[in-house]
Protein backbone atom coordinates (compact mmCIF):
# COMPACT_ATOMS: atom_id res chain seq x y z
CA UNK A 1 -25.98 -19.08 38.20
CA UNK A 2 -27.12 -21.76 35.86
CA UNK A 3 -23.22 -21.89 34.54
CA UNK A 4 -22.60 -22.33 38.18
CA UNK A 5 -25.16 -25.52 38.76
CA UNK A 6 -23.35 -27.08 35.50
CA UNK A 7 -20.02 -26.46 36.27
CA UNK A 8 -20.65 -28.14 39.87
CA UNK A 9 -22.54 -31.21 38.81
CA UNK A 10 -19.44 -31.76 35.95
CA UNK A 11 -17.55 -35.26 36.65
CA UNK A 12 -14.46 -34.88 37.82
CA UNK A 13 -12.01 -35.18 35.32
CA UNK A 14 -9.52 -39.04 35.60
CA UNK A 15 -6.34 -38.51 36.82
CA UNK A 16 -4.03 -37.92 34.02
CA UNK A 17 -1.49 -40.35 33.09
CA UNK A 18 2.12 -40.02 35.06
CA UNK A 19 4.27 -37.91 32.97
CA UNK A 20 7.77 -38.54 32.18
CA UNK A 21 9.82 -36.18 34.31
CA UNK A 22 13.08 -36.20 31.95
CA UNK A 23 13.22 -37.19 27.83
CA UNK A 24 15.64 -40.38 27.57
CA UNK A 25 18.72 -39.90 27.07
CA UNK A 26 20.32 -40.20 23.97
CA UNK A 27 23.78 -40.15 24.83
CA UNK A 28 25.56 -43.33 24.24
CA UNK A 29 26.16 -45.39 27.30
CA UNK A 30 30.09 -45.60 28.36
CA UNK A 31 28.57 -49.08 29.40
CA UNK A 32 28.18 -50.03 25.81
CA UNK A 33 31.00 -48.46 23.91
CA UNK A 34 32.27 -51.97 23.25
CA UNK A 35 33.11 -52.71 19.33
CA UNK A 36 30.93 -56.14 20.34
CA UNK A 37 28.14 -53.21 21.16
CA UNK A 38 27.96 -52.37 17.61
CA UNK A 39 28.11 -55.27 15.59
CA UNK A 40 24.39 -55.06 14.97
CA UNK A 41 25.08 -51.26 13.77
CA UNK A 42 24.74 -52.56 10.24
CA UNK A 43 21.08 -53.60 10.71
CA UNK A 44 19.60 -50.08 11.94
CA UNK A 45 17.52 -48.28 9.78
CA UNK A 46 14.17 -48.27 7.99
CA UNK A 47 13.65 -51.32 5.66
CA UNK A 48 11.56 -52.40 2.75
CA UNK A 49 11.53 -56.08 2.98
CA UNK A 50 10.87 -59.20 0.62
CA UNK A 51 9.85 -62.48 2.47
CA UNK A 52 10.16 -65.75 0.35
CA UNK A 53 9.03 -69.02 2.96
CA UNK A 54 9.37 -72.48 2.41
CA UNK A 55 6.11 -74.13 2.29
CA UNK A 56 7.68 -77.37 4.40
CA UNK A 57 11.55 -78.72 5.29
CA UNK A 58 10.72 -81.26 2.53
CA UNK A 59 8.73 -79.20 -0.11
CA UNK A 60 10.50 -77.09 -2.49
CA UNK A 61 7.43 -74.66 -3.18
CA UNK A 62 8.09 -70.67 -1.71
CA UNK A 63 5.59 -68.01 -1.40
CA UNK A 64 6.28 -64.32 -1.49
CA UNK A 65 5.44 -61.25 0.56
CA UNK A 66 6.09 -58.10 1.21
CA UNK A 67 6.88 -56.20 4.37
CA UNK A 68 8.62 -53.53 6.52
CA UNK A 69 10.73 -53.42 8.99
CA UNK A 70 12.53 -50.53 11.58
CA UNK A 71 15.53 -51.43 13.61
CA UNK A 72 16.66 -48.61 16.09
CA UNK A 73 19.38 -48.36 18.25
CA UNK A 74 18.15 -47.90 21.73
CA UNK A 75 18.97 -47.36 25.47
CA UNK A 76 21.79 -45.51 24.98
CA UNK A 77 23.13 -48.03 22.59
CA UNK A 78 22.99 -51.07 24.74
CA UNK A 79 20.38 -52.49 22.99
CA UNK A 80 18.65 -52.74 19.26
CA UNK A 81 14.50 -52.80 18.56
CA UNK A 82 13.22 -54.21 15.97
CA UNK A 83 9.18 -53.88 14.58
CA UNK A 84 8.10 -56.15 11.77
CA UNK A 85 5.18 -56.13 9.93
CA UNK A 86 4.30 -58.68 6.69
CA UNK A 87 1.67 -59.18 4.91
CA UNK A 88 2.34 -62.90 4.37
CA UNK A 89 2.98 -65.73 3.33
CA UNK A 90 -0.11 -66.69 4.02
CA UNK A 91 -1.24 -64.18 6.48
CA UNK A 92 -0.12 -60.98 7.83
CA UNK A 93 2.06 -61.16 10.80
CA UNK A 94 4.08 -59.07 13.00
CA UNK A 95 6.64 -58.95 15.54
CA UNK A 96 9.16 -57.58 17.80
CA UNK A 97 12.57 -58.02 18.94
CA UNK A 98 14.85 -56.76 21.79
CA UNK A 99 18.57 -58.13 21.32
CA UNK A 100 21.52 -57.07 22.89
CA UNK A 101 25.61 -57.80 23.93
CA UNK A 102 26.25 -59.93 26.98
CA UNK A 103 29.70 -59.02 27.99
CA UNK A 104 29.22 -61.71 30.42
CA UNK A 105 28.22 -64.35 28.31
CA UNK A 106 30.32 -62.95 25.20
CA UNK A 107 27.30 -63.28 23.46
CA UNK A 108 24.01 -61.56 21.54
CA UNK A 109 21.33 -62.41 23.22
CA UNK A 110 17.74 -61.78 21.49
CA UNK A 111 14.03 -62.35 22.30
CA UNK A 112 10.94 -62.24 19.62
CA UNK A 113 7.82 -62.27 20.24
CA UNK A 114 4.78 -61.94 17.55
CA UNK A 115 1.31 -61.53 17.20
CA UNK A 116 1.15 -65.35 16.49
CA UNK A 117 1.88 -65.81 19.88
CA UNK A 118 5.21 -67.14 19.20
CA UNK A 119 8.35 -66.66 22.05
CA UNK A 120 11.69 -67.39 20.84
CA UNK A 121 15.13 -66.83 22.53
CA UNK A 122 18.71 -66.99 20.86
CA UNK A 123 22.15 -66.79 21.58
CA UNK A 124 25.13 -66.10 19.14
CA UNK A 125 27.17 -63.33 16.99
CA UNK A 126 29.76 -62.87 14.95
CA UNK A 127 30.74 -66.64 13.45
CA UNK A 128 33.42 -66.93 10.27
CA UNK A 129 32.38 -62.88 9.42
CA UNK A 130 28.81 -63.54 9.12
CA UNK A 131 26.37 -62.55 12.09
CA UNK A 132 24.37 -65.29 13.39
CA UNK A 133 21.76 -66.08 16.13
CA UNK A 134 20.77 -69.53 17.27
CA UNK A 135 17.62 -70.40 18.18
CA UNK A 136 16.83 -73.22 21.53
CA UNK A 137 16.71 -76.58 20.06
CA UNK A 138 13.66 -78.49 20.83
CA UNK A 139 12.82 -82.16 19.90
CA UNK A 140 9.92 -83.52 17.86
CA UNK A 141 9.98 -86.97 17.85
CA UNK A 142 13.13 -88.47 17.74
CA UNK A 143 14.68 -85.65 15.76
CA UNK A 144 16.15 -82.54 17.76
CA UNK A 145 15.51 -79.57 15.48
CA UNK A 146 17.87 -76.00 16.04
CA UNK A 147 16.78 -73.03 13.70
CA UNK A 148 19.18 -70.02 12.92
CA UNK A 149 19.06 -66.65 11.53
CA UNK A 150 22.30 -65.82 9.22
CA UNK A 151 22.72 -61.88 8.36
CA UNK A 152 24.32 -61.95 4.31
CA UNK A 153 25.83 -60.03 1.68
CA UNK A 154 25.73 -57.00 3.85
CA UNK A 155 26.05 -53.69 2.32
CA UNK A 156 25.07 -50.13 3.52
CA UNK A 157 21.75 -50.30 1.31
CA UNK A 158 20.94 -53.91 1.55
CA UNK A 159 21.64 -57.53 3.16
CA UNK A 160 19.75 -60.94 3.06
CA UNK A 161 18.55 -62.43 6.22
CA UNK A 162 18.17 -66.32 6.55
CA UNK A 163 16.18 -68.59 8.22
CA UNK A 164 17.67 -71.98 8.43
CA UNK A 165 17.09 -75.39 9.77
CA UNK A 166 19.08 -78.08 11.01
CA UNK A 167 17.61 -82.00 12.33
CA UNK A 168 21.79 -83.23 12.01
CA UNK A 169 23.71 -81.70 14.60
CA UNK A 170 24.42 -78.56 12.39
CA UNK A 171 26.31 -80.44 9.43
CA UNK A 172 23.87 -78.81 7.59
CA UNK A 173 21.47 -75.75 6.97
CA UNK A 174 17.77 -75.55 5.09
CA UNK A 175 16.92 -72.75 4.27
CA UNK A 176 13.21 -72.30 5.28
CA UNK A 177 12.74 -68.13 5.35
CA UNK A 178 14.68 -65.69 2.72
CA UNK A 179 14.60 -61.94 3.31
CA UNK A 180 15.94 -59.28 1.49
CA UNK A 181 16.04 -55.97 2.74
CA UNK A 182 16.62 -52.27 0.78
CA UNK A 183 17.22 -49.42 3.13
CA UNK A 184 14.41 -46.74 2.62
């Protein structure tokens, strides 16, 4: 009886969360069988990373820190994710990225955002062997000011990833961001 009384005055339990009624699919997408699809193959994996930042464009003084970093293949292929997490320069930061191939556009396409509360968009691929995104150029000032990020001395264990600045058109690059990356 008294199991009865408790029982009855119980809360109702909350709805459970909606369930996924099938596991994704991890069969590649005939949609994005394209050789363009898998130029980023290179940059899957799990990563130990080393970041080395400028302190300004006009300062030659770099900090150090050290980070990680997993980029999967996902959506059947049709797109890459990326999580990173540092714990500096400076302070700790993290971020994500989605990018993907735009058959339309012949173009990578990629968005990051971070805790920082940063949003940046970029457009690019494969230029003289070397995979590279541009970011939007914006204007401060009287200067218009593009930043890229250059994939290097790729290997199946490690590559450098740049992060480079340009106020002249793109006649030339400053490097403002180094990281190097060993596979786990």
């Amino acid at each position: 009886m008294i199991f009865g009384l408790i029982v009855g005055c119980a809360k109702p339990a909350p709805p459970a969360a909606p369930q996924p009624t099938a596991a994704p699919s991890t069969t590649p997408s005939a949609a994005c069988a394209t050789p363009e699809h898998r130029q980023l193959d290179f940059w899957i994996g799990d990563w130990d990373v080393t970041i080395r930042a400028r302190a300004a464009p006009d300062k030659d003084a770099w900090a150090e820190a050290k980070g990680t970093q997993r980029i999967e293949a996902i959506l059947g292929g049709c797109a890459i994710s990326e999580t990173f997490t540092a714990e500096g320069p400076q302070t700790p930061w993290a971020g994500r990225s989605y990018s993907s191939w735009q058959p339309q556009k012949k173009a990578w396409r990629q968005t990051w955002v971070d805790d920082q509360g940063s949003y940046l968009a970029f457009t690019g691929g494969v230029e003289d062997s070397v995979f590279t995104l541009h970011g939007e150029p914006r204007t401060v000032g009287d200067k218009t000011i593009e930043m890229r990020m250059v994939f290097l001395d790729v290997t199946a264990t490690s590559l450098r990833w740049e992060w480079q600045r340009t106020e002249d058109g793109r006649a030339t690059w400053l490097p403002m961001m180094v990281i190097d990356y060993r596979k786990r």
